[in-house]
N, C-alpha and C. Protein backbone atom coordinates (compact mmCIF):
# COMPACT_ATOMS: atom_id res chain seq x y z
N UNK A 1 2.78 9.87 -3.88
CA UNK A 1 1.93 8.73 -4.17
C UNK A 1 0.50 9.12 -3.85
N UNK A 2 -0.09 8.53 -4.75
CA UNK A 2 -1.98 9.47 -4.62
C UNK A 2 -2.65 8.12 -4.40
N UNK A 3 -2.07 6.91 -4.46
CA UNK A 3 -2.99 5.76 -4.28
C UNK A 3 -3.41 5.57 -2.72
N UNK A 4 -4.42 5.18 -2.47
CA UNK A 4 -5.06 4.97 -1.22
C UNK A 4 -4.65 3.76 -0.31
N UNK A 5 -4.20 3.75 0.68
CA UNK A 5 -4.40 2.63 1.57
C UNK A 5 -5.74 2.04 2.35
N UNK A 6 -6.03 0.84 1.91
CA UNK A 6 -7.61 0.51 2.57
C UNK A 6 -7.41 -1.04 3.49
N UNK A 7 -8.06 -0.48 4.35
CA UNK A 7 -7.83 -1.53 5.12
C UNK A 7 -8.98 -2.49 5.03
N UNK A 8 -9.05 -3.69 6.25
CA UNK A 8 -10.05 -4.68 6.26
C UNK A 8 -11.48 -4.27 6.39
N UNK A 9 -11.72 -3.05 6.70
CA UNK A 9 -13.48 -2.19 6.86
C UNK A 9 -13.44 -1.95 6.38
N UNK A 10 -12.76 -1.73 5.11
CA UNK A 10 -13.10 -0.56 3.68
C UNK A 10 -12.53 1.15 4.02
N UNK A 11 -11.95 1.15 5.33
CA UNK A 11 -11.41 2.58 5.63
C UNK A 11 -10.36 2.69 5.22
N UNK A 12 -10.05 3.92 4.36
CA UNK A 12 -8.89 4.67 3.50
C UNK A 12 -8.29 5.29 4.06
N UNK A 13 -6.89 5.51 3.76
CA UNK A 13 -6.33 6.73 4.02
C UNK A 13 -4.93 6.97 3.11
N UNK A 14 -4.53 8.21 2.50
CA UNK A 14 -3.68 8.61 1.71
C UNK A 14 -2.55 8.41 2.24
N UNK A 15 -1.23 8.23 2.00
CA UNK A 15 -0.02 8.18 2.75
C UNK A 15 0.70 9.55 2.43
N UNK A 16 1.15 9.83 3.78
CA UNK A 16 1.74 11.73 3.60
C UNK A 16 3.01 11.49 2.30
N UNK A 17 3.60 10.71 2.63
CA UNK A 17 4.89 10.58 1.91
C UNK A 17 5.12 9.11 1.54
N UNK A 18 6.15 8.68 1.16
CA UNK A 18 6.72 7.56 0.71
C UNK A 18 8.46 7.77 1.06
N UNK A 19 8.94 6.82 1.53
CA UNK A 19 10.43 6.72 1.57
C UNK A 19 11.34 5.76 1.27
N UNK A 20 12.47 5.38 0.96
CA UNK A 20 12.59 4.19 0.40
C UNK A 20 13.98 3.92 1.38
N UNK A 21 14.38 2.70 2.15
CA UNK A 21 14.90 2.47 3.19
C UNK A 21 15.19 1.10 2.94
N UNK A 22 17.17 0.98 3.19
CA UNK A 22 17.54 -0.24 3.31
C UNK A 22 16.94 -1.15 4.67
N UNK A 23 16.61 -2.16 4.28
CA UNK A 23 15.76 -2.92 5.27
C UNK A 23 16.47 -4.42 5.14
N UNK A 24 16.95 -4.92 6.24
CA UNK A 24 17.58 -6.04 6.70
C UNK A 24 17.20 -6.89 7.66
N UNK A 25 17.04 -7.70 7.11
CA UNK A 25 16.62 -9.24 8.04
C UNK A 25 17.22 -10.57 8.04
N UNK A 26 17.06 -10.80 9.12
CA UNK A 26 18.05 -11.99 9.63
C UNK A 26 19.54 -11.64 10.69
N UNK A 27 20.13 -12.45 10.82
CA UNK A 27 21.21 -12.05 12.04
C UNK A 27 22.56 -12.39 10.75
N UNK A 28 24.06 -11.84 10.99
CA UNK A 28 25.50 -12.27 10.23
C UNK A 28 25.12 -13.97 10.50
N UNK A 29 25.52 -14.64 10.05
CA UNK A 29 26.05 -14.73 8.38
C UNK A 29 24.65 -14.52 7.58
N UNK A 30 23.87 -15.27 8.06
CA UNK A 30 22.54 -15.83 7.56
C UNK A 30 21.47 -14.28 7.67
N UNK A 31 22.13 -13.02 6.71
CA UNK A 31 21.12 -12.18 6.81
C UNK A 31 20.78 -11.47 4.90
N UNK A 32 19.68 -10.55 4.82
CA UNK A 32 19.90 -10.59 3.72
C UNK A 32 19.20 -8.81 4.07
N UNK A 33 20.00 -7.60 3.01
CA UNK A 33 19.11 -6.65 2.98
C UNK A 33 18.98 -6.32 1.51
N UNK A 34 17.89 -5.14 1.58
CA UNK A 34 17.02 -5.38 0.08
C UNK A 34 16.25 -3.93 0.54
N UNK A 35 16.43 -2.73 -0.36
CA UNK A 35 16.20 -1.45 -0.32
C UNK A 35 14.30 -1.67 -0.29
N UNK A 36 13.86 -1.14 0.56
CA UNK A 36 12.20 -1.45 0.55
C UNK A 36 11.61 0.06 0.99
N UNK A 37 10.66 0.01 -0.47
CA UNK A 37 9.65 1.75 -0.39
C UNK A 37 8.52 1.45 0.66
N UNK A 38 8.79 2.40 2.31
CA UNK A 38 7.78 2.33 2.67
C UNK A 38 6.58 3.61 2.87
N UNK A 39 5.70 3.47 3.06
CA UNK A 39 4.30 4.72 2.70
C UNK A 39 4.25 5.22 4.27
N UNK A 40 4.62 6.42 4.19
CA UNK A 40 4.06 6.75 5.50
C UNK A 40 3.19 7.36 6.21
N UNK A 41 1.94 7.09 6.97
CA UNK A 41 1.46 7.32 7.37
C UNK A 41 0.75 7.91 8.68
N UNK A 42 -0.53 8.93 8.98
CA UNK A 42 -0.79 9.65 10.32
C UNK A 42 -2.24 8.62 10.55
N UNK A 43 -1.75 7.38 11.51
CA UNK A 43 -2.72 6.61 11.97
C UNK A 43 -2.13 6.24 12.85
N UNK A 44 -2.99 5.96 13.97
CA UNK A 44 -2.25 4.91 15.37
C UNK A 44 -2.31 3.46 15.08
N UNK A 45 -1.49 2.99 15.86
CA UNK A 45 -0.98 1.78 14.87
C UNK A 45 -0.15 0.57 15.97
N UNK A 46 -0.16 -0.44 16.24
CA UNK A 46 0.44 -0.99 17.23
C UNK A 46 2.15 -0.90 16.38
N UNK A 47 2.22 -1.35 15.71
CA UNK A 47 3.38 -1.72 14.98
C UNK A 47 4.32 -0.43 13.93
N UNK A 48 5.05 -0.55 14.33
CA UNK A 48 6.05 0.36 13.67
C UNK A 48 6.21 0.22 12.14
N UNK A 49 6.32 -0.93 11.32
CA UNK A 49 6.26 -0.95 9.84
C UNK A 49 5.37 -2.57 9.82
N UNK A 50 4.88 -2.68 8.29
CA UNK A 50 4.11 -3.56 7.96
C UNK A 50 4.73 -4.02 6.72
N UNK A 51 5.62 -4.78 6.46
CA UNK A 51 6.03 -5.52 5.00
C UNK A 51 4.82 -6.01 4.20
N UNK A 52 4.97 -5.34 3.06
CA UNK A 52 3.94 -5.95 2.30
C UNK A 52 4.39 -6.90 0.91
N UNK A 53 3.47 -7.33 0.48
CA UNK A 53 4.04 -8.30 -0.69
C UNK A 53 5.16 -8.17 -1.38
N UNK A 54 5.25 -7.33 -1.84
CA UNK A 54 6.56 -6.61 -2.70
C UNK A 54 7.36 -7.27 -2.15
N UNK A 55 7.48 -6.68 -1.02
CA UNK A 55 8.59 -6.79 0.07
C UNK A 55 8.88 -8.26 0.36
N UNK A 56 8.46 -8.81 0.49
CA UNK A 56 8.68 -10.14 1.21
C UNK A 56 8.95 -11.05 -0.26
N UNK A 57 8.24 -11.06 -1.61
CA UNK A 57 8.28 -11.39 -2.69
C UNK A 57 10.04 -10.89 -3.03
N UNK A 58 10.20 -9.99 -3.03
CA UNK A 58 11.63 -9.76 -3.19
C UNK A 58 12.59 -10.74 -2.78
N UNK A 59 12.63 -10.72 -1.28
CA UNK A 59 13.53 -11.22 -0.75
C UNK A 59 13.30 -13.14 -0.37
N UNK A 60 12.10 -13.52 -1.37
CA UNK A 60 11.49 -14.40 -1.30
C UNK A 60 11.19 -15.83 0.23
N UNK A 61 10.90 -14.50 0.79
CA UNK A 61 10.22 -15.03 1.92
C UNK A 61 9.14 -15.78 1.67
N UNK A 62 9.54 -17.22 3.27
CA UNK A 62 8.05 -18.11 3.30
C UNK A 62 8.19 -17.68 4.30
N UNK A 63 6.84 -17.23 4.96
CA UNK A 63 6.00 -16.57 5.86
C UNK A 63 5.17 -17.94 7.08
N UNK A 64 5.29 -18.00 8.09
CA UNK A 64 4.95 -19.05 9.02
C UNK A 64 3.96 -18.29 10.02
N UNK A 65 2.59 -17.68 10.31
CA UNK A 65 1.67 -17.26 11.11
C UNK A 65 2.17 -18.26 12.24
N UNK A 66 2.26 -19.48 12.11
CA UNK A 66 2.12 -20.56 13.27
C UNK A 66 3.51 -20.29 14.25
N UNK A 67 4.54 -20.42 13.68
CA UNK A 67 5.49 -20.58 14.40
C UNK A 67 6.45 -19.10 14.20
N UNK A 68 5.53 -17.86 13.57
CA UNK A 68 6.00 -16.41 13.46
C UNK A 68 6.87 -16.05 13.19
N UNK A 69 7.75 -16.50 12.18
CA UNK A 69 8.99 -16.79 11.55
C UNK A 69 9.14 -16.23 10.28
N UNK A 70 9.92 -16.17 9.67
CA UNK A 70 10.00 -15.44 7.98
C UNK A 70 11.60 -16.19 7.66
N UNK A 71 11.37 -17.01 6.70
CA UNK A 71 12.27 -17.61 6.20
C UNK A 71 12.77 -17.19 4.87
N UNK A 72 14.21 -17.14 4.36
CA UNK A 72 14.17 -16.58 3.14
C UNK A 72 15.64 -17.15 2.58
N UNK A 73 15.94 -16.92 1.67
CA UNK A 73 17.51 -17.74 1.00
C UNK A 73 18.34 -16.40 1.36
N UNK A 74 19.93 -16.99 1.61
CA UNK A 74 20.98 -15.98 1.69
C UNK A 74 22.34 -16.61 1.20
N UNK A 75 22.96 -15.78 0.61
CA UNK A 75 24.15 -16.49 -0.43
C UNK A 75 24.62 -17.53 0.78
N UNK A 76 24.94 -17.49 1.82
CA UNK A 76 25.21 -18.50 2.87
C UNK A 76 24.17 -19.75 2.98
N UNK A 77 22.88 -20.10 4.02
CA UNK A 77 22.29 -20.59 3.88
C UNK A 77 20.94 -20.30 3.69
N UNK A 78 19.78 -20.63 4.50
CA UNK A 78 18.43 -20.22 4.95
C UNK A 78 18.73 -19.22 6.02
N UNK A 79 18.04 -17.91 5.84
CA UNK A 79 18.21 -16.98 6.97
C UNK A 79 16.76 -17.30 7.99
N UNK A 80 16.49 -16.97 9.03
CA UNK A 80 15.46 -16.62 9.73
C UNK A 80 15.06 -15.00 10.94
N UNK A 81 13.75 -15.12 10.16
CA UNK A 81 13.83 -13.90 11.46
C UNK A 81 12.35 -13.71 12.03
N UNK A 82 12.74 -13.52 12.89
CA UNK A 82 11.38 -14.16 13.77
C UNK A 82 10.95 -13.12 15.02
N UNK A 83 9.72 -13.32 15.70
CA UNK A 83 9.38 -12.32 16.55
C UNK A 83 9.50 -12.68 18.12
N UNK A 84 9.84 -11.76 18.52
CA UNK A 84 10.05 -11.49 20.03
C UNK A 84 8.44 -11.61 20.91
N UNK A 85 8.33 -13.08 21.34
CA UNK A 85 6.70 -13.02 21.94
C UNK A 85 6.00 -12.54 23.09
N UNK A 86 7.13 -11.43 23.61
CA UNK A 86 6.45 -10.17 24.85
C UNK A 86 6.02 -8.97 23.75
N UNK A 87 6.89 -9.13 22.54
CA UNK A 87 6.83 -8.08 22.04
C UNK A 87 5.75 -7.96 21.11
N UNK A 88 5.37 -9.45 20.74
CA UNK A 88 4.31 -10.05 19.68
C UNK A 88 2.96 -9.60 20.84
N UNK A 89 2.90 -10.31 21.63
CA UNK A 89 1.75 -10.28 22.83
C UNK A 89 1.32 -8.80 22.76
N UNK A 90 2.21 -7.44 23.19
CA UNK A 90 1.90 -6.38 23.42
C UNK A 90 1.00 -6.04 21.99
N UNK A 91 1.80 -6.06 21.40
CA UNK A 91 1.46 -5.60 19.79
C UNK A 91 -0.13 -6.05 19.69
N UNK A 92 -0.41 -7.56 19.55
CA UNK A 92 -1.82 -8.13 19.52
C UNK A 92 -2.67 -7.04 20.79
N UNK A 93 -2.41 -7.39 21.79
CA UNK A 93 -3.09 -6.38 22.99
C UNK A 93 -3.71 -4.88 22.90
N UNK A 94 -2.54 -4.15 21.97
CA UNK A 94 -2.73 -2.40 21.88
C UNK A 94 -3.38 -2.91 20.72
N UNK A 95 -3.66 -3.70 19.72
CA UNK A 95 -5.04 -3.68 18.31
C UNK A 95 -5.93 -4.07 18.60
N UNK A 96 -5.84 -5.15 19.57
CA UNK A 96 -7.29 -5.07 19.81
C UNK A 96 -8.05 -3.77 20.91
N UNK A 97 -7.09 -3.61 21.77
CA UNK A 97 -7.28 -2.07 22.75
C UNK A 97 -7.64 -0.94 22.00
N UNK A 98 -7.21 -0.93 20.86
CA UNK A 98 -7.50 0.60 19.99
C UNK A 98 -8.78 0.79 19.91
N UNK A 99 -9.23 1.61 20.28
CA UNK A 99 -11.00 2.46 19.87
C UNK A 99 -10.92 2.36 18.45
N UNK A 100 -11.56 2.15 17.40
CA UNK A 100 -12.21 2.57 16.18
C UNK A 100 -12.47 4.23 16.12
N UNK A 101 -11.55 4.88 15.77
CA UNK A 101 -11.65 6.00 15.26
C UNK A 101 -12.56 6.46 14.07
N UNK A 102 -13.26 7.16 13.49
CA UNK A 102 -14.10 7.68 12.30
C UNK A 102 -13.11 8.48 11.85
N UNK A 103 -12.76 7.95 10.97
CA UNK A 103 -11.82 9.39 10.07
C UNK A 103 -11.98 9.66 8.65
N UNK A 104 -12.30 10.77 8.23
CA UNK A 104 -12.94 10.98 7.27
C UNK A 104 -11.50 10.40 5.80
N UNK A 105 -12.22 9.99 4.69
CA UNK A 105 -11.60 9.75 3.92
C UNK A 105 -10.80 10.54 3.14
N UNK A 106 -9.71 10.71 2.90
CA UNK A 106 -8.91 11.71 2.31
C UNK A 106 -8.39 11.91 0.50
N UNK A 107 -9.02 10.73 -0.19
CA UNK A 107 -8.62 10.77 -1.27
C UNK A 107 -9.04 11.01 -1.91
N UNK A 108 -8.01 12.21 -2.77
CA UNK A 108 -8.52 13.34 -3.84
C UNK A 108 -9.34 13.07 -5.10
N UNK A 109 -10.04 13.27 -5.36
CA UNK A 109 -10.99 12.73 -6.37
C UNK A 109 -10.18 13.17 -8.08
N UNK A 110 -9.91 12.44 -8.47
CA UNK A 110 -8.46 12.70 -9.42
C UNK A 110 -9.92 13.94 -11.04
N UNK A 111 -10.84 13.29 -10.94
CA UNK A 111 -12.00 14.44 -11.73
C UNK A 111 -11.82 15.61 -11.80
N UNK A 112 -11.33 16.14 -10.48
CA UNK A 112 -11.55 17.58 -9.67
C UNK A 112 -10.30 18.18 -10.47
N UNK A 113 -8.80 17.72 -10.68
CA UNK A 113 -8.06 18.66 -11.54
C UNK A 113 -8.62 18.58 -13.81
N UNK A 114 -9.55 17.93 -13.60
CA UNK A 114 -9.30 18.08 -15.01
C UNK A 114 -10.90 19.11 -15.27
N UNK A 115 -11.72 19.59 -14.17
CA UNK A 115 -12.81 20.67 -14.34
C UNK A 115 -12.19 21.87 -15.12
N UNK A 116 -11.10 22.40 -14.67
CA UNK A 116 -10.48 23.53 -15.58
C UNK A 116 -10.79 23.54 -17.22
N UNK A 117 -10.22 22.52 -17.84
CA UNK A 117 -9.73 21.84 -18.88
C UNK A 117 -10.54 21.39 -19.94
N UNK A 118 -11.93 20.85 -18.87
CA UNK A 118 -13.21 20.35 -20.04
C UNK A 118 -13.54 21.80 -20.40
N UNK A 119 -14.35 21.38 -21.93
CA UNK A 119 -14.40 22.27 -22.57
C UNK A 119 -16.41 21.97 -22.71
N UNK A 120 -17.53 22.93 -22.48
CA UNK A 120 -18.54 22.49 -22.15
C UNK A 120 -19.10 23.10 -23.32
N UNK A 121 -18.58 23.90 -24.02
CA UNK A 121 -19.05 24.19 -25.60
C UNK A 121 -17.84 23.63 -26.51
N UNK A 122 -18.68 23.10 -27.83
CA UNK A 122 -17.73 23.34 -28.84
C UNK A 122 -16.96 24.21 -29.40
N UNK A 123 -15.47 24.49 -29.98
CA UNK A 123 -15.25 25.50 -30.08
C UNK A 123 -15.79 25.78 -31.59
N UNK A 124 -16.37 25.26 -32.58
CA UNK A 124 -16.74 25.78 -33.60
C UNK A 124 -18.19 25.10 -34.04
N UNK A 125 -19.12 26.14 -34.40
CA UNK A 125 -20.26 25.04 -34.92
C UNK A 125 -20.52 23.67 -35.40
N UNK A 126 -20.86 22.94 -34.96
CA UNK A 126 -21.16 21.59 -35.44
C UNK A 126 -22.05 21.01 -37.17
N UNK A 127 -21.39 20.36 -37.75
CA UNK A 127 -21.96 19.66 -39.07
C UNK A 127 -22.60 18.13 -38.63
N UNK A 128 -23.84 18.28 -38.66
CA UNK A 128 -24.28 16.68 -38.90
C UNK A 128 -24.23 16.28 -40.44
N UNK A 129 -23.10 14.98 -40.57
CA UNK A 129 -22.96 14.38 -41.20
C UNK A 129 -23.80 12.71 -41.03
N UNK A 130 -24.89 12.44 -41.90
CA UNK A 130 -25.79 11.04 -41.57
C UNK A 130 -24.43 10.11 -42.30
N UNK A 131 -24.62 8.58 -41.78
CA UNK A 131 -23.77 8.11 -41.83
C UNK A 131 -23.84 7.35 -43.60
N UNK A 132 -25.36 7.35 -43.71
CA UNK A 132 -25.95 6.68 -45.18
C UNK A 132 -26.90 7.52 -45.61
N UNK A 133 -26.51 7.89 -46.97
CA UNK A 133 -27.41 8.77 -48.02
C UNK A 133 -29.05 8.52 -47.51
N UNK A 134 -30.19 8.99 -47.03
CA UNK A 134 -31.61 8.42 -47.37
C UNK A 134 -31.80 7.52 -46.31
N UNK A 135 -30.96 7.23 -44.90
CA UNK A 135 -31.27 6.65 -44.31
C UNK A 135 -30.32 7.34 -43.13
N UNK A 136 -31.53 8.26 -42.21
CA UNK A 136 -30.57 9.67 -40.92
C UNK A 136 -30.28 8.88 -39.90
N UNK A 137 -31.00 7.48 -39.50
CA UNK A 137 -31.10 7.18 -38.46
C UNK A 137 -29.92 6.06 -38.37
């Protein structure tokens, strides 16, 4: 994958790889899993994975910031799965604790493979053809 990850400052970074991983949420009965491609990346990071739209659109999750929950349908009923708030707390704590690193941007300028390829002469003399008899311009 050559597309860039950019975050909320406008800082980029390429993902080394991509992997694609059954991913399950919710507890028996009320659980649901759903194969999800994640990008992986060399950044420090409080959190171990980040679901992104796809992801949650799939398994058509409603998403609750307030009460930190992820709700979603399961051939049984409504599943839920929700966060652990020593574990939520730490997480908030080490992002805001992180230093701002400078790291230079890594993505390949896609121009750079097709320099080979342009051709900076014509390969055969050129004919100007005017487009109207008596009138060049």
């Amino acid at each position: 994958m050559t597309t860039a990850l950019t975050g909320f400052t406008g800082y980029s970074i390429s993902p080394l790889r991509t992997t694609v991983l059954p991913t399950t949420l919710g507890e028996e009965p009320r659980m649901k899993t759903v194969m999800t491609t994640f990008m992986v990346v060399d950044l420090p990071s409080a959190y171990n994975v980040i679901l992104g739209r796809s992801t949650l659109n799939m398994i058509q999750a409603v998403v609750s910031t307030y009460h930190k929950t992820i709700k979603f349908p399961t051939s049984v009923r409504i599943g839920e799965a929700w966060s652990d708030p020593r574990e939520l707390r730490q997480c908030y704590l080490t992002t805001v604790a992180l230093p701002p690193k400078p790291r230079p941007t890594t993505v390949p300028d896609p121009r750079e493979a097709l320099v080979p390829q342009m051709m900076l002469e014509p390969p055969e003399s050129l004919i100007e053809v005017p487009l109207k008899q008596g009138k060049p311009d």
